[in-house]
Protein backbone atom coordinates (compact mmCIF):
# COMPACT_ATOMS: atom_id res chain seq x y z
CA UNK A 1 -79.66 29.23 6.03
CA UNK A 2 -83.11 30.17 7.89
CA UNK A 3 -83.70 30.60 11.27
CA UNK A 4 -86.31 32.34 13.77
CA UNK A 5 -86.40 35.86 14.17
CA UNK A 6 -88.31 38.30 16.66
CA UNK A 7 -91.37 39.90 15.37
CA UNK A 8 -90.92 43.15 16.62
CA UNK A 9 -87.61 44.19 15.05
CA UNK A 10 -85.68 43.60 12.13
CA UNK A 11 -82.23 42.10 11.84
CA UNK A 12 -79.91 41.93 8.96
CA UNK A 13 -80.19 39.03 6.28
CA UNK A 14 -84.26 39.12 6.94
CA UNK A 15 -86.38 39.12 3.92
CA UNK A 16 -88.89 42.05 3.18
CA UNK A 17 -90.96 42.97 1.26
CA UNK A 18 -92.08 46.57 0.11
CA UNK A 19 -95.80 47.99 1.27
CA UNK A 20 -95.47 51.73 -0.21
CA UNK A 21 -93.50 53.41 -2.54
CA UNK A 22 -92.48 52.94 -6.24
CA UNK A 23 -91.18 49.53 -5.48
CA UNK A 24 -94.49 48.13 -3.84
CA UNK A 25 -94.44 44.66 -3.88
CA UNK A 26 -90.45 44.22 -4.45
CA UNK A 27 -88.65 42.09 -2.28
CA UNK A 28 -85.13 42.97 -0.16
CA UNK A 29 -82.64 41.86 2.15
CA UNK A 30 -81.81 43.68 5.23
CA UNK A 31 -78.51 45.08 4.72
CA UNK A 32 -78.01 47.75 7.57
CA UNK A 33 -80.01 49.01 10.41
CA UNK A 34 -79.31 52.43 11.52
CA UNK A 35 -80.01 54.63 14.59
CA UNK A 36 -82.71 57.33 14.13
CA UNK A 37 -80.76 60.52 13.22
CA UNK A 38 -83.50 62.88 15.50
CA UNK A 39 -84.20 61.46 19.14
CA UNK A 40 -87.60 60.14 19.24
CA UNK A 41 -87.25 59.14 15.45
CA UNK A 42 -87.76 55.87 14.04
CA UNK A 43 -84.62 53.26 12.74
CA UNK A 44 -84.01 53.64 9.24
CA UNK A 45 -83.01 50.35 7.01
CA UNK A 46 -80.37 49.88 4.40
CA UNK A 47 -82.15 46.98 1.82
CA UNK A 48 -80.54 44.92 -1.07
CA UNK A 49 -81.75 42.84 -3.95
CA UNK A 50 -78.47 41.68 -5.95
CA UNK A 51 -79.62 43.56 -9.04
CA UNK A 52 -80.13 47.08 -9.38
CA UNK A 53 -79.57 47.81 -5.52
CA UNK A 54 -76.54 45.92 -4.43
CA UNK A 55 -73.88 46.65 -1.09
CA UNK A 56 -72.67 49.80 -2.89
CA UNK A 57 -76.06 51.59 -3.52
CA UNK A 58 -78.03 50.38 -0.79
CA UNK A 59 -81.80 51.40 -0.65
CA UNK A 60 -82.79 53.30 2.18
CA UNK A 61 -86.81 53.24 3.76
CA UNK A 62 -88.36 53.35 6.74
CA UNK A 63 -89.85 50.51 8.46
CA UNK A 64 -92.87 51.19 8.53
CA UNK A 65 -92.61 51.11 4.87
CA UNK A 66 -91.73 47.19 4.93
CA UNK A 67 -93.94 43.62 5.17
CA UNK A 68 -92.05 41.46 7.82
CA UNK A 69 -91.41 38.09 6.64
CA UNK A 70 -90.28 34.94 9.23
CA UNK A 71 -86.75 33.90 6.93
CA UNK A 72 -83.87 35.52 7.47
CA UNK A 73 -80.83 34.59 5.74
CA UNK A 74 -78.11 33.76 8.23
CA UNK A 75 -74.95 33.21 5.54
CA UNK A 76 -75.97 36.67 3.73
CA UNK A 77 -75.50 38.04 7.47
CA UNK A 78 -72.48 36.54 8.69
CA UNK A 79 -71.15 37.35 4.89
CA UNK A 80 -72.05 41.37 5.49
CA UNK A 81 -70.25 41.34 9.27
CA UNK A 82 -67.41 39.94 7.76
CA UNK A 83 -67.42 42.52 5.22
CA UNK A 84 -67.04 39.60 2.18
CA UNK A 85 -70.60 39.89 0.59
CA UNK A 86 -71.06 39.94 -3.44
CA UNK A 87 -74.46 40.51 -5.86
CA UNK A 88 -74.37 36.95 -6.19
CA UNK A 89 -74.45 36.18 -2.62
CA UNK A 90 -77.52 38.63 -2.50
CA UNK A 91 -79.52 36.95 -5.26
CA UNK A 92 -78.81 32.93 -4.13
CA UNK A 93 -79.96 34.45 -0.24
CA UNK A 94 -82.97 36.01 -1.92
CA UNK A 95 -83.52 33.07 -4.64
CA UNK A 96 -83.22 30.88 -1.30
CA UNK A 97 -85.54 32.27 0.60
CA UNK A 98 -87.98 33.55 -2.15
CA UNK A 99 -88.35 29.22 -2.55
CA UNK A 100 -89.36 28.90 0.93
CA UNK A 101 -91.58 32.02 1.49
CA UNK A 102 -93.28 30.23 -1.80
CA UNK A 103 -93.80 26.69 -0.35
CA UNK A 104 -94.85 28.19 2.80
CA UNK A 105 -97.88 30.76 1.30
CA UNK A 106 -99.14 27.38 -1.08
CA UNK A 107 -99.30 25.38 2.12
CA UNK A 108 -101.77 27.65 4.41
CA UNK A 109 -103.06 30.27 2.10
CA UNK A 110 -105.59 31.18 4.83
CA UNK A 111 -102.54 32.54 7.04
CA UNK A 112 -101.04 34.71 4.47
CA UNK A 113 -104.23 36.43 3.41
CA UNK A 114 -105.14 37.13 7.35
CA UNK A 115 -101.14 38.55 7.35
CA UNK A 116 -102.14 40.50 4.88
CA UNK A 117 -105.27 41.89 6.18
CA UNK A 118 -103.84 42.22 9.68
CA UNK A 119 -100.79 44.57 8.41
């Protein structure tokens, strides 16, 4: 349900996490990416959680706005292109990867506090 993902953009089904805002700290799925509306602009992103934002109330934010993390749920994306995704799907794709972003910060603690500093 993971796999490898390039660093310097986003794709849909990749876990974030919030760095500004009201939701600081809140986690999301990738729903959408969309062009920049102005040229020279930056891509805006759609995000889910299952609960309170779900496929039909999408949160919008910028980028820049977002903490990168390495899992990306590849079921919750093929599920969105084929147009078949649920709230359910949304939470057991975030419970999912939530699990393994957890085992992997308790096994090198030292790496997620240097991602931290470094973002």
């Amino acid at each position: 349900m993971t796999e490898a993902f390039n660093q310097n953009q986003l794709q849909v089904g990749q876990l974030v996490r919030s760095r500004a805002g009201r939701d600081l700290g809140c986690y999301y799925l990738v729903y959408k990416l969309e062009k920049p509306r102005k040229k020279g602009g930056s891509v805006q992103v759609w995000l889910v959680d299952g609960r309170g934002r779900t496929i039909v109330n999408p949160k919008l934010k910028n980028p820049r706005h977002l903490q990168r993390t390495r899992l990306v749920a590849t079921e919750f994306a093929a599920r969105v292109k084929a147009g078949k995704c649920t709230p359910e799907d949304i939470r057991a794709a975030m419970n999912m990867l939530l699990a393994d972003e957890s085992a992997v910060s308790q096994k090198n603690p030292d790496e997620e506090a240097l991602a931290n500093v470094e973002s």
